[in-house]
PDB file of N, CA and C in Angstrom:
ATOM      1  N   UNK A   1      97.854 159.468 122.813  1.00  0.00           N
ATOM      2  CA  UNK A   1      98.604 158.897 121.712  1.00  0.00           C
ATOM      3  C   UNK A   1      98.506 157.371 121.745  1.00  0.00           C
ATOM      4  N   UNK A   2      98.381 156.864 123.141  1.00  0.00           N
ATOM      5  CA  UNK A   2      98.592 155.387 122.705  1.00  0.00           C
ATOM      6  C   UNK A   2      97.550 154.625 122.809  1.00  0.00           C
ATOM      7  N   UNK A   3      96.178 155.636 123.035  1.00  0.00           N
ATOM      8  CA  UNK A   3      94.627 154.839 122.516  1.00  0.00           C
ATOM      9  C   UNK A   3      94.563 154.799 120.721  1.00  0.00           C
ATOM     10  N   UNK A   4      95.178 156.250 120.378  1.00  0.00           N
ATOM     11  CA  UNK A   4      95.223 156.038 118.997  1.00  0.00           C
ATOM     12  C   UNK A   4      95.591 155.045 118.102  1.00  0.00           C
ATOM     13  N   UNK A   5      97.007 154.843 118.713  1.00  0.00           N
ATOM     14  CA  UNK A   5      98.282 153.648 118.157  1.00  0.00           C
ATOM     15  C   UNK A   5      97.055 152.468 118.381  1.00  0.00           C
ATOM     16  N   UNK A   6      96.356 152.285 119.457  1.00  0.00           N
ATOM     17  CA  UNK A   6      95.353 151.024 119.599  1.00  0.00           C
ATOM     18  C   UNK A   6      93.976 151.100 118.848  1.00  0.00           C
ATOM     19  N   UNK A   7      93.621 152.053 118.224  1.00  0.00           N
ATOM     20  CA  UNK A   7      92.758 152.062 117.333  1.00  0.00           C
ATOM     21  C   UNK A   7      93.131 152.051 116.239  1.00  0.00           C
ATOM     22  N   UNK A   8      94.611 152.448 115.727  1.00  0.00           N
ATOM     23  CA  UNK A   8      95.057 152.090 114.310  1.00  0.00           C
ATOM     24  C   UNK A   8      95.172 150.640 114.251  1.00  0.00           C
ATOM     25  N   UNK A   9      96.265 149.778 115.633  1.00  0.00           N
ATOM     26  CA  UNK A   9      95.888 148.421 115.718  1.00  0.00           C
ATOM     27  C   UNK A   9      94.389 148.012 115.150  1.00  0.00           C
ATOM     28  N   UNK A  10      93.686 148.063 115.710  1.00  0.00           N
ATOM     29  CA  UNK A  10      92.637 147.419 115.913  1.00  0.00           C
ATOM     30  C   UNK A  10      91.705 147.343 114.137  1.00  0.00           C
ATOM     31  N   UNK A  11      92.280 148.735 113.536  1.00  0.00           N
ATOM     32  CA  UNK A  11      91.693 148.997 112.330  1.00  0.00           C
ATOM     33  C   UNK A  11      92.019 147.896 111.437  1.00  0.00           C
ATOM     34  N   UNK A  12      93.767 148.033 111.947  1.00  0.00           N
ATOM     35  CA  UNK A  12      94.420 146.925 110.790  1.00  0.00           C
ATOM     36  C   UNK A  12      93.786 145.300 111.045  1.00  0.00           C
ATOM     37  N   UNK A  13      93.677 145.096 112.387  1.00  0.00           N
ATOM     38  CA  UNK A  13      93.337 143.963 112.073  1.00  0.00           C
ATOM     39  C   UNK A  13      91.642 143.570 112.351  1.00  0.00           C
ATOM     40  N   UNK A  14      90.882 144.456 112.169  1.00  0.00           N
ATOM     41  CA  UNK A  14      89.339 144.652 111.511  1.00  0.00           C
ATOM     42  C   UNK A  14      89.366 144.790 109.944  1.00  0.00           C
ATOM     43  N   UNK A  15      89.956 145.025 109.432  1.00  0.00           N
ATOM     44  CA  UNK A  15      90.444 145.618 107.943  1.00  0.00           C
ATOM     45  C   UNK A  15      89.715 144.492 107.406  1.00  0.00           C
ATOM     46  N   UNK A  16      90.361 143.561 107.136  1.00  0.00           N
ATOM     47  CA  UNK A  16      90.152 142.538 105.884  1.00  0.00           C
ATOM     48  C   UNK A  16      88.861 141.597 106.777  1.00  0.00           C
ATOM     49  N   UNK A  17      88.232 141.837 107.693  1.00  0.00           N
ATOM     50  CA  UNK A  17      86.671 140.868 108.179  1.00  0.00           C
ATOM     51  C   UNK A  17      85.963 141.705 107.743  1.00  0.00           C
ATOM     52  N   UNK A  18      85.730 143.117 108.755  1.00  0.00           N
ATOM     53  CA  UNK A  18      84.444 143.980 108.013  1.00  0.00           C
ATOM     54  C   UNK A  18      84.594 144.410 106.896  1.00  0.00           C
ATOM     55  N   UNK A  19      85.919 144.706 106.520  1.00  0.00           N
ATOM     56  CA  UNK A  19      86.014 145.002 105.309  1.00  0.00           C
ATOM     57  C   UNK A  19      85.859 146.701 105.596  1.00  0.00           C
ATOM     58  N   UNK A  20      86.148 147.364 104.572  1.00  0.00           N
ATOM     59  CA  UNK A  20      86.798 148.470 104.185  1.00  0.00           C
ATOM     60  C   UNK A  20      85.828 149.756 104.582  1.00  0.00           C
ATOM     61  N   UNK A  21      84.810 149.380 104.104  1.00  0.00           N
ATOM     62  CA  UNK A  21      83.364 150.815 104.559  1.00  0.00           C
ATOM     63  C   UNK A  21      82.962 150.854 106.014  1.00  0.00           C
ATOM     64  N   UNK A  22      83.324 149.575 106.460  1.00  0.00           N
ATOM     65  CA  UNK A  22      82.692 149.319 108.285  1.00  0.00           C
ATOM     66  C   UNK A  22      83.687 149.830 108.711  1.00  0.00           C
ATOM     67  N   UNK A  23      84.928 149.082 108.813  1.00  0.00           N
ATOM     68  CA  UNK A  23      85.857 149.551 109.367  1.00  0.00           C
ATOM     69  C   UNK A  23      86.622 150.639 109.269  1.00  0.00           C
ATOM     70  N   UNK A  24      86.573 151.234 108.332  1.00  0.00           N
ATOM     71  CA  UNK A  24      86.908 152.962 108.057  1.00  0.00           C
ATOM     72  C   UNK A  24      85.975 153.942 108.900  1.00  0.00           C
ATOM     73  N   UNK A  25      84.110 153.334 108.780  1.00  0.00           N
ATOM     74  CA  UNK A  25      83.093 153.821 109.588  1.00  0.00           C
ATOM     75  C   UNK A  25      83.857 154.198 110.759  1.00  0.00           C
ATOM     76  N   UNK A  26      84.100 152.757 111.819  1.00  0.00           N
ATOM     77  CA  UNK A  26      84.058 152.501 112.648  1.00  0.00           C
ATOM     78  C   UNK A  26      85.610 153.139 113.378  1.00  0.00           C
ATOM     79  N   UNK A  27      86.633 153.184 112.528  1.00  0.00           N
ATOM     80  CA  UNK A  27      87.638 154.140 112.971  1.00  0.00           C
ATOM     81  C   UNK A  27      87.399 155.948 112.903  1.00  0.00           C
ATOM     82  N   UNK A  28      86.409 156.142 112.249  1.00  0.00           N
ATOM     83  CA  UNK A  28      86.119 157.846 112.030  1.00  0.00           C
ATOM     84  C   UNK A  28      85.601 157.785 113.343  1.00  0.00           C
ATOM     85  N   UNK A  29      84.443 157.289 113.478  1.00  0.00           N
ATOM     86  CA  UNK A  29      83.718 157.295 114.532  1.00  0.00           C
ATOM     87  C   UNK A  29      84.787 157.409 115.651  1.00  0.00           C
ATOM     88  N   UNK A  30      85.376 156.364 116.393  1.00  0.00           N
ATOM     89  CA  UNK A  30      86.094 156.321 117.289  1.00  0.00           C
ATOM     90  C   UNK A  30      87.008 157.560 117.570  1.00  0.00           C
ATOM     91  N   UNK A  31      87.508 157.773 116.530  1.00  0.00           N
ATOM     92  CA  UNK A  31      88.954 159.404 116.526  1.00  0.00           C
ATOM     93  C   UNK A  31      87.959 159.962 116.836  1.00  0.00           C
ATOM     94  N   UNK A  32      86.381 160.545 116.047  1.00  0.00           N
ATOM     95  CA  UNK A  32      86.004 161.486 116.518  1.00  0.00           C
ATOM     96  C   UNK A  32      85.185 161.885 117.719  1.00  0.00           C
ATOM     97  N   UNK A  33      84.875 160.660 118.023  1.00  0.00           N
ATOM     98  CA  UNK A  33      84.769 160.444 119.999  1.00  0.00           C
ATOM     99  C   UNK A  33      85.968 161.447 120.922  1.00  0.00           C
ATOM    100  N   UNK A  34      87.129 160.785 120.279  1.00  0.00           N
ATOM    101  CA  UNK A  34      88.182 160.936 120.926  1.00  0.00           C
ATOM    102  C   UNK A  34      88.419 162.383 120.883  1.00  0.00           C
ATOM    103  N   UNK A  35      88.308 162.773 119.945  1.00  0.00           N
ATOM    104  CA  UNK A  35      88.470 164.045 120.041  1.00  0.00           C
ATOM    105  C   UNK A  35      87.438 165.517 120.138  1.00  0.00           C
ATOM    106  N   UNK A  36      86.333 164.995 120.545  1.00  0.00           N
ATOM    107  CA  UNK A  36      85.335 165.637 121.208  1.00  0.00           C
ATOM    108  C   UNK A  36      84.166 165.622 120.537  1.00  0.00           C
ATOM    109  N   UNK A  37      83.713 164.583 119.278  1.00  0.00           N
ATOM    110  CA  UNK A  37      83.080 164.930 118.517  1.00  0.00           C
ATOM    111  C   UNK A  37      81.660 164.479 119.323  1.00  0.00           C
ATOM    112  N   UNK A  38      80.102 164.896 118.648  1.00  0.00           N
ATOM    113  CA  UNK A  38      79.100 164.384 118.920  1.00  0.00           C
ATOM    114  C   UNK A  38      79.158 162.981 118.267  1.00  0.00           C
ATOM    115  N   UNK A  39      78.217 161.896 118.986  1.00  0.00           N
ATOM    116  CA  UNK A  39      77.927 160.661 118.416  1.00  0.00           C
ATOM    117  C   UNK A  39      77.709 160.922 117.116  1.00  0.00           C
ATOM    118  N   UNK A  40      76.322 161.999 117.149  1.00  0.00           N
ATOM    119  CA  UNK A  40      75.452 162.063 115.488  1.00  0.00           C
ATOM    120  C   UNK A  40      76.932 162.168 114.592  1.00  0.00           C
ATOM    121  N   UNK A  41      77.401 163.583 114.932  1.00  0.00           N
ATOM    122  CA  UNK A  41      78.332 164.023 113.829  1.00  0.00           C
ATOM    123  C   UNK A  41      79.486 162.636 113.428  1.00  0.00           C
ATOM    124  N   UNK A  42      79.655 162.419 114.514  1.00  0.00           N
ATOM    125  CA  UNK A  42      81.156 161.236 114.057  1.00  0.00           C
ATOM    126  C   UNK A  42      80.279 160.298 113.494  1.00  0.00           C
ATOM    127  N   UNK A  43      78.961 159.934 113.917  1.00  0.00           N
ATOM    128  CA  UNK A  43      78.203 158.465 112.665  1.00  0.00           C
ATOM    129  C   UNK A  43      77.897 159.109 111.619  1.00  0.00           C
ATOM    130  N   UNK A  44      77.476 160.188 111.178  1.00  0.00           N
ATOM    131  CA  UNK A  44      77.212 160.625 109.789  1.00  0.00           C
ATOM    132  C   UNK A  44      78.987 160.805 109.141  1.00  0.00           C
ATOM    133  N   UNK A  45      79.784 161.164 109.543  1.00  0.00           N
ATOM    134  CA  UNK A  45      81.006 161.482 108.931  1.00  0.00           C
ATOM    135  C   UNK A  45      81.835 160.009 108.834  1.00  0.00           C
ATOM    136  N   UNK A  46      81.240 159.031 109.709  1.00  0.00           N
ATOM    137  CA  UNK A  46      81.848 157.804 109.476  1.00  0.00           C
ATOM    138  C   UNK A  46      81.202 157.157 108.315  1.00  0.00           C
ATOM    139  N   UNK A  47      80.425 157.271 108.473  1.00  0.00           N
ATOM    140  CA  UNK A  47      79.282 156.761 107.300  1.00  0.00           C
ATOM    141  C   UNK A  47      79.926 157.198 106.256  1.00  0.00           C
ATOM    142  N   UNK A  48      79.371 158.096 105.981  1.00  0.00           N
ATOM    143  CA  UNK A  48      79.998 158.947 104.607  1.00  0.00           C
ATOM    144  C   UNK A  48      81.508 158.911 104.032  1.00  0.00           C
ATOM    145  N   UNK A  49      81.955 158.630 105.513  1.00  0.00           N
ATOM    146  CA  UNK A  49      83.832 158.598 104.447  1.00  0.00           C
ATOM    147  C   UNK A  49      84.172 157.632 104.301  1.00  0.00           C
ATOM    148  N   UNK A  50      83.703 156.326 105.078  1.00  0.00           N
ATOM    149  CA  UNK A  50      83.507 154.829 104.536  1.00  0.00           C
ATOM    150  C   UNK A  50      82.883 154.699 103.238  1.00  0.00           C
ATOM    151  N   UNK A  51      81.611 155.323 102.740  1.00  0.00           N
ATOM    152  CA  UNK A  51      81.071 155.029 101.579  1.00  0.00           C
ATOM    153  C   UNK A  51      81.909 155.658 100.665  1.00  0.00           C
ATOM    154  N   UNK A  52      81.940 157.278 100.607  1.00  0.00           N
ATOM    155  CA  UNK A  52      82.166 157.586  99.398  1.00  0.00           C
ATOM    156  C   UNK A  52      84.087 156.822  99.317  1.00  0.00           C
ATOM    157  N   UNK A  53      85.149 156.695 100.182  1.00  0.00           N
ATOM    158  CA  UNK A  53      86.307 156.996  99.877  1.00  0.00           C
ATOM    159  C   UNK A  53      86.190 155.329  99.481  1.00  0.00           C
ATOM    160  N   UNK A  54      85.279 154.039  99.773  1.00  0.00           N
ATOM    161  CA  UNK A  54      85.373 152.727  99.128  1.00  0.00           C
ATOM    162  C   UNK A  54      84.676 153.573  97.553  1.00  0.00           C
ATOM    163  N   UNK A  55      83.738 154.194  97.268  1.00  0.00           N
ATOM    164  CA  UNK A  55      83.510 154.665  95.837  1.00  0.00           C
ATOM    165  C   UNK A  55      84.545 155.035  95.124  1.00  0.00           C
ATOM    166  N   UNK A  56      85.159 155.768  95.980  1.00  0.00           N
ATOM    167  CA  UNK A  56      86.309 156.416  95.100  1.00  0.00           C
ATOM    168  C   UNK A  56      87.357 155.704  95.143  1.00  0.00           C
ATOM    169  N   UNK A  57      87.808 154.763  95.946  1.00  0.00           N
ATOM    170  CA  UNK A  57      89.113 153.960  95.607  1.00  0.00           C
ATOM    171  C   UNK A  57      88.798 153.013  94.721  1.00  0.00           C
ATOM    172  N   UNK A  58      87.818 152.282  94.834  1.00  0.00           N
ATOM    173  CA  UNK A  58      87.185 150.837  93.985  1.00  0.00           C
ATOM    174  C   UNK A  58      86.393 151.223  93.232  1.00  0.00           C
ATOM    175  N   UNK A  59      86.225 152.009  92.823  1.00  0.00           N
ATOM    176  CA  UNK A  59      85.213 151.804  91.723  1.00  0.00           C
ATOM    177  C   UNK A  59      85.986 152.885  91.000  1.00  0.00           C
ATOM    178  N   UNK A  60      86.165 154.257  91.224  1.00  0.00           N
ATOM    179  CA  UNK A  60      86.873 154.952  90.439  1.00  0.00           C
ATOM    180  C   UNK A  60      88.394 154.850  90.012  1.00  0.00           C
ATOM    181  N   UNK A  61      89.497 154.439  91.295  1.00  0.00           N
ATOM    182  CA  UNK A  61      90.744 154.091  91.023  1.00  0.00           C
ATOM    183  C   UNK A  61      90.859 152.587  90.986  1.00  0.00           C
ATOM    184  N   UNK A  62      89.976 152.177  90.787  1.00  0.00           N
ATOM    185  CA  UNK A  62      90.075 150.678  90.418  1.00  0.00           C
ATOM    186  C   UNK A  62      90.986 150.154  91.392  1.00  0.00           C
ATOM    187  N   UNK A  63      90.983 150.716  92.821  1.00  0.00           N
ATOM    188  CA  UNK A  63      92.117 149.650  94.027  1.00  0.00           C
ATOM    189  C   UNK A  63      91.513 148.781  94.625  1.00  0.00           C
ATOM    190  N   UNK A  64      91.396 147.477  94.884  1.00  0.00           N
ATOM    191  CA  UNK A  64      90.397 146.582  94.977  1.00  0.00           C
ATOM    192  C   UNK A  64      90.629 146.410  96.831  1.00  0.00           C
ATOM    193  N   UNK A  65      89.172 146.920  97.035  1.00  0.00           N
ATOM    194  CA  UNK A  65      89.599 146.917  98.448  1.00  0.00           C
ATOM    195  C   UNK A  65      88.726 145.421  99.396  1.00  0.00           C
ATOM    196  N   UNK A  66      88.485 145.317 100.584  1.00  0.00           N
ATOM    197  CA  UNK A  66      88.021 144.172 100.565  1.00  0.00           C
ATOM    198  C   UNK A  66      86.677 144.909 101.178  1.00  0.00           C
ATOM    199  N   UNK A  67      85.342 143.675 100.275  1.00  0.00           N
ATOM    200  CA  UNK A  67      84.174 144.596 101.339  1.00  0.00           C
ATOM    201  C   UNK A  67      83.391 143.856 102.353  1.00  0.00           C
ATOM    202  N   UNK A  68      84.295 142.704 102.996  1.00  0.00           N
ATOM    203  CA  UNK A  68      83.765 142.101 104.456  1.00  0.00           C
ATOM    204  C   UNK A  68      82.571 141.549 104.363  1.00  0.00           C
ATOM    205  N   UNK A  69      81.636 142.038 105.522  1.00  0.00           N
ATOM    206  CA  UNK A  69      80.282 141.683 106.158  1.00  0.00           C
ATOM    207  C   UNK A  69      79.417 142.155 105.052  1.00  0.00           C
ATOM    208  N   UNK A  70      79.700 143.305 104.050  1.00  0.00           N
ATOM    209  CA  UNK A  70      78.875 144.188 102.813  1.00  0.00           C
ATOM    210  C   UNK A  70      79.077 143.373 101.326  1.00  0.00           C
ATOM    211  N   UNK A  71      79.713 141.952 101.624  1.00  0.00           N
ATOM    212  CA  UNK A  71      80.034 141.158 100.428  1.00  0.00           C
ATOM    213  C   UNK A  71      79.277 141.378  99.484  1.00  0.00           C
ATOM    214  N   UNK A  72      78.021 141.108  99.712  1.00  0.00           N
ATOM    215  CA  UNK A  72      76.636 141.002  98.875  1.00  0.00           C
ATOM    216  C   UNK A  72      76.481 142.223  98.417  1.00  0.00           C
ATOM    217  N   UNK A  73      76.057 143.817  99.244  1.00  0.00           N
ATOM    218  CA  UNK A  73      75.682 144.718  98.854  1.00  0.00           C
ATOM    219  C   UNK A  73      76.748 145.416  97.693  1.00  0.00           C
ATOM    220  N   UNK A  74      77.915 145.307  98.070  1.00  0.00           N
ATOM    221  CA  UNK A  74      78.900 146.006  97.247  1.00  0.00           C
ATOM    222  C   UNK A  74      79.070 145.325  95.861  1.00  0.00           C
TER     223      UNK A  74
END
């Protein structure tokens, strides 16, 4: 419980540098370490729920999220 509480830390205050697709990446990834996942599986599922859920908040619900180090690409 209290590596978690330190990876939610750590999310919040990664949040607004990498910005929203890295750092969402980069917290899937980590939980799913934690909880037994393969590398591959937790980087493809980090990947993917960083991309599509910044698609779907910002671009479809119009919630303006921040996109960090991906300034340019996004």
């Amino acid at each position: 419980i209290a590596l978690l509480v330190a990876l939610v830390a750590g999310y919040a205050l990664l949040f607004q540098w990498l910005g929203f697709v890295v750092s969402t990446a980069l917290m899937v990834v980590a939980v799913g370490r934690l909880f037994g996942g393969t590398w591959r599986h937790c980087a493809i599922g980090g990947g993917a729920m960083g991309a599509l859920f910044f698609l779907l908040f910002d671009k479809l619900l119009d919630v303006v999220l921040p996109t960090g180090i991906l300034g340019g690409l996004l």
